[in-house]
Protein backbone atom coordinates (compact mmCIF):
# COMPACT_ATOMS: atom_id res chain seq x y z
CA UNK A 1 3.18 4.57 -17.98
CA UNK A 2 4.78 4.89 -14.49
CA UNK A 3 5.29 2.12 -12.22
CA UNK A 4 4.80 2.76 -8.43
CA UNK A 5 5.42 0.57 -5.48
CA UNK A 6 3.06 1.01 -2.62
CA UNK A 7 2.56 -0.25 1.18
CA UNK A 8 -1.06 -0.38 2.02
CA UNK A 9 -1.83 3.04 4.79
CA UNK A 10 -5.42 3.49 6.36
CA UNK A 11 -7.25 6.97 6.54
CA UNK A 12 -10.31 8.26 7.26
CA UNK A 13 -11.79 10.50 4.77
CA UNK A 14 -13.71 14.02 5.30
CA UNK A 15 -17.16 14.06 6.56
CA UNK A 16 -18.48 15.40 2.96
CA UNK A 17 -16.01 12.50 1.79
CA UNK A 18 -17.78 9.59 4.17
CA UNK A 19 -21.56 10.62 3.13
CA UNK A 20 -21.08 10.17 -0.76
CA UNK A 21 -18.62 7.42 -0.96
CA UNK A 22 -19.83 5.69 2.46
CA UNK A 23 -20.12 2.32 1.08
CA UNK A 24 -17.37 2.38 -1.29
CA UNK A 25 -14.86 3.26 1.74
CA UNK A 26 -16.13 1.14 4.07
CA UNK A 27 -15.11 -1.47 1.06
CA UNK A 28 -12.23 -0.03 -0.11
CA UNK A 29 -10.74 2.17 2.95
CA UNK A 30 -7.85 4.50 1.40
CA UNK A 31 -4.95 2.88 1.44
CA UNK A 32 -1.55 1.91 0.88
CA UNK A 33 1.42 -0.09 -0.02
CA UNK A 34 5.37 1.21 0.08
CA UNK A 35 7.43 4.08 -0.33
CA UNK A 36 9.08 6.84 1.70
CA UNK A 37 9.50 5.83 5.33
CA UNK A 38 9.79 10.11 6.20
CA UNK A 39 12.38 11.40 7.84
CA UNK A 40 14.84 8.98 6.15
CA UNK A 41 15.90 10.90 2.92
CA UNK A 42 16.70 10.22 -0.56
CA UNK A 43 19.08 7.57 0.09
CA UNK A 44 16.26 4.90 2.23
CA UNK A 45 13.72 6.24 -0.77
CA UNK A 46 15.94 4.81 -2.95
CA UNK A 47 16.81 1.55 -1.38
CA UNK A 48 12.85 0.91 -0.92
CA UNK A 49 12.02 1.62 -4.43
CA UNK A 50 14.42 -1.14 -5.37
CA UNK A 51 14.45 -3.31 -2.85
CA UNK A 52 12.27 -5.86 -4.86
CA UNK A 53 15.11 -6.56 -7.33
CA UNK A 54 16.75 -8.94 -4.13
CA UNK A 55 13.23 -10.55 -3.34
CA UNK A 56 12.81 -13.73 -4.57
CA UNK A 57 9.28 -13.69 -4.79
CA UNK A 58 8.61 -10.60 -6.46
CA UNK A 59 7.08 -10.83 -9.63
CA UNK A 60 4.38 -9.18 -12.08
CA UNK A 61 3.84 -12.17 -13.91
CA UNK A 62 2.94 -14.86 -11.34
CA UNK A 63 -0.69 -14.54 -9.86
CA UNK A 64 -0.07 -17.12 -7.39
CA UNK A 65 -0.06 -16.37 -3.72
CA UNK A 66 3.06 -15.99 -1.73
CA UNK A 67 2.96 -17.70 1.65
CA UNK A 68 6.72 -16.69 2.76
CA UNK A 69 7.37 -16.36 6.97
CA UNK A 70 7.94 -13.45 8.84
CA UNK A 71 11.27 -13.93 9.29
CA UNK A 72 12.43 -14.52 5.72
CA UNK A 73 10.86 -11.59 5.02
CA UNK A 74 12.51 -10.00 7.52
CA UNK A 75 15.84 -10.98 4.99
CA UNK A 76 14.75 -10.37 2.20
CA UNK A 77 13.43 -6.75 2.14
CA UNK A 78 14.50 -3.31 3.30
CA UNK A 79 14.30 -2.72 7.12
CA UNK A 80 11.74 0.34 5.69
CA UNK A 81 9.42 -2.25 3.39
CA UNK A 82 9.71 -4.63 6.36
CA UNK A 83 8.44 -2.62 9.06
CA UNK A 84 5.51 -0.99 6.71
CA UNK A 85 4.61 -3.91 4.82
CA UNK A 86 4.94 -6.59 7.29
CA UNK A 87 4.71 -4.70 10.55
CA UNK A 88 1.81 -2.92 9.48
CA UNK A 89 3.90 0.19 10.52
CA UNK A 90 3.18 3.71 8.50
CA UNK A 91 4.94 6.63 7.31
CA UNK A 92 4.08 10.14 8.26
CA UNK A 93 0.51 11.78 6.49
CA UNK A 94 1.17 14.03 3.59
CA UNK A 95 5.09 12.98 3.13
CA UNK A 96 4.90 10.15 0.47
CA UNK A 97 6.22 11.38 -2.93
CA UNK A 98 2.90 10.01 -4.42
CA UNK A 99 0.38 11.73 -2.08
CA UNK A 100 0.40 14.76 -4.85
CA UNK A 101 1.36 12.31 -7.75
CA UNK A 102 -0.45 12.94 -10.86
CA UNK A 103 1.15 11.03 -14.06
CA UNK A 104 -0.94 8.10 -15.27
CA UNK A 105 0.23 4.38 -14.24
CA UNK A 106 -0.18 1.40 -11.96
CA UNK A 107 0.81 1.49 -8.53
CA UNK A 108 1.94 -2.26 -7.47
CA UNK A 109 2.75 -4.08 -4.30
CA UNK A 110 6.38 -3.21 -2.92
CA UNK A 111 6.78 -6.81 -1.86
CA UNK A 112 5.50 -9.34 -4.49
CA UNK A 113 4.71 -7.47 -7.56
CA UNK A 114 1.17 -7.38 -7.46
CA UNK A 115 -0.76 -4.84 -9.44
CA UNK A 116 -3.30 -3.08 -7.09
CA UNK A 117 -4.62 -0.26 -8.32
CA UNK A 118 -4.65 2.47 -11.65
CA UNK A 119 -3.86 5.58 -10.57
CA UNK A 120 -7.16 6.70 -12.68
CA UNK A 121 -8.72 5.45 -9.43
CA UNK A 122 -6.76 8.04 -7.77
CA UNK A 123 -8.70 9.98 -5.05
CA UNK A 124 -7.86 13.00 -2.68
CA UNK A 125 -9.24 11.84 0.86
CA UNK A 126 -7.57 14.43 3.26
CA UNK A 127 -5.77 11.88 4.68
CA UNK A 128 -2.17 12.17 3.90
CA UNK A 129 -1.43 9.38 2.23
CA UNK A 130 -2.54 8.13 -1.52
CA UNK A 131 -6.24 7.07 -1.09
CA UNK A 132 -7.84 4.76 -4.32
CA UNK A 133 -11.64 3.50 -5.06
CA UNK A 134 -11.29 0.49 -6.80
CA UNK A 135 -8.35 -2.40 -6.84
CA UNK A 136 -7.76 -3.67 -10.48
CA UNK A 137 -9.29 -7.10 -9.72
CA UNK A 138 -11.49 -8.18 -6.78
CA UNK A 139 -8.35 -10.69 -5.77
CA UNK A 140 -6.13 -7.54 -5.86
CA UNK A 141 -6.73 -6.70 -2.33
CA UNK A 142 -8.22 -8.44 0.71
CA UNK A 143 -9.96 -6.65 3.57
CA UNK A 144 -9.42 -7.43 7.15
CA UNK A 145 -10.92 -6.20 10.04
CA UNK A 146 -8.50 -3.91 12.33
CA UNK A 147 -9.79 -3.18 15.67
CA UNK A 148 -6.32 -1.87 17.24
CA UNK A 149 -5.84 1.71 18.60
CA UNK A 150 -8.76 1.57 19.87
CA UNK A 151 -10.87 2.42 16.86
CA UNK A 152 -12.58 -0.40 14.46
CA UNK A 153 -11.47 -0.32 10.88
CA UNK A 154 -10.41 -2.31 7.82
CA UNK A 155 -7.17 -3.22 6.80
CA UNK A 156 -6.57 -3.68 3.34
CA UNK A 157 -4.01 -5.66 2.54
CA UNK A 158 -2.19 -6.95 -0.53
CA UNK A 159 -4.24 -10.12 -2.19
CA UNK A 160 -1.20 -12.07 -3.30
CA UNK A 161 1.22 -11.67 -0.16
CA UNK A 162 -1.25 -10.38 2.68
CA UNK A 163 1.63 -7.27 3.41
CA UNK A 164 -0.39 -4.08 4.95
């Protein structure tokens, strides 16, 4: 199986997309959690995919939240994973290496290890950006509302360490 790190991203889905999943969206609003800031090359999609090996507070094993400041994030992780994760910043639509991804695996949070979703739950929403239907637990994710930009939507965020 394939691991994948992910920042949480926001989309709305096709019309066609909205009226059969309308509920499940409004729950579960595409999202997601870490990779390729775009424009940056290999070399920054590299350093992102490892950064967790120099954060403390990554792991797969430990279920418990992580409560960690701002600004010890902001020295632990990659100037990239900071400013996605914890900035709730994005990367361009359609330029994440796993918006076309197809091998079976987990995708897991960039910043503390979590394990979010199967990629089984995998959707295509139009959006640009890796889009999923169900989280592997109900304490996976949380949902918050996100009224910025002038639009209302929900934020789903990572249920362990609350990154975007």
């Amino acid at each position: 199986m394939n691991e994948r790190f992910y920042h949480f991203h926001s989309c709305s889905a096709s019309a066609t997309l909205n009226q059969i999943m309308k509920h499940k969206l409004l729950q579960l609003l595409p999202v997601f959690m870490l990779l390729i800031v775009s424009c940056k090359g290999q070399v920054n999609q590299q350093r992102m995919d490892n950064s967790y090996k120099q954060n403390p507070h990554y792991s797969r094993n430990d279920s418990n939240k992580v409560t960690v400041s701002d600004e010890e994030w902001k020295k632990i992780l990659s100037p990239e994973v900071y400013q996605v994760a914890r900035q709730k910043g994005t990367e361009r639509p359609f330029t994440s290496k796993y918006e076309d991804f197809k091998e079976a695996g987990t995708y897991y949070c960039a910043v503390c290890g979590n394990a979010l979703f199967k990629s089984d739950t995998k959707f295509d929403a139009g959006c640009g950006w890796p889009s999923f239907y169900e989280p592997i637990s109900k304490s996976s994710i949380i949902y918050t509302p996100d009224n910025s930009h002038g639009m209302t939507r929900t934020e789903v965020q990572c249920g362990k360490c609350k990154s975007h």
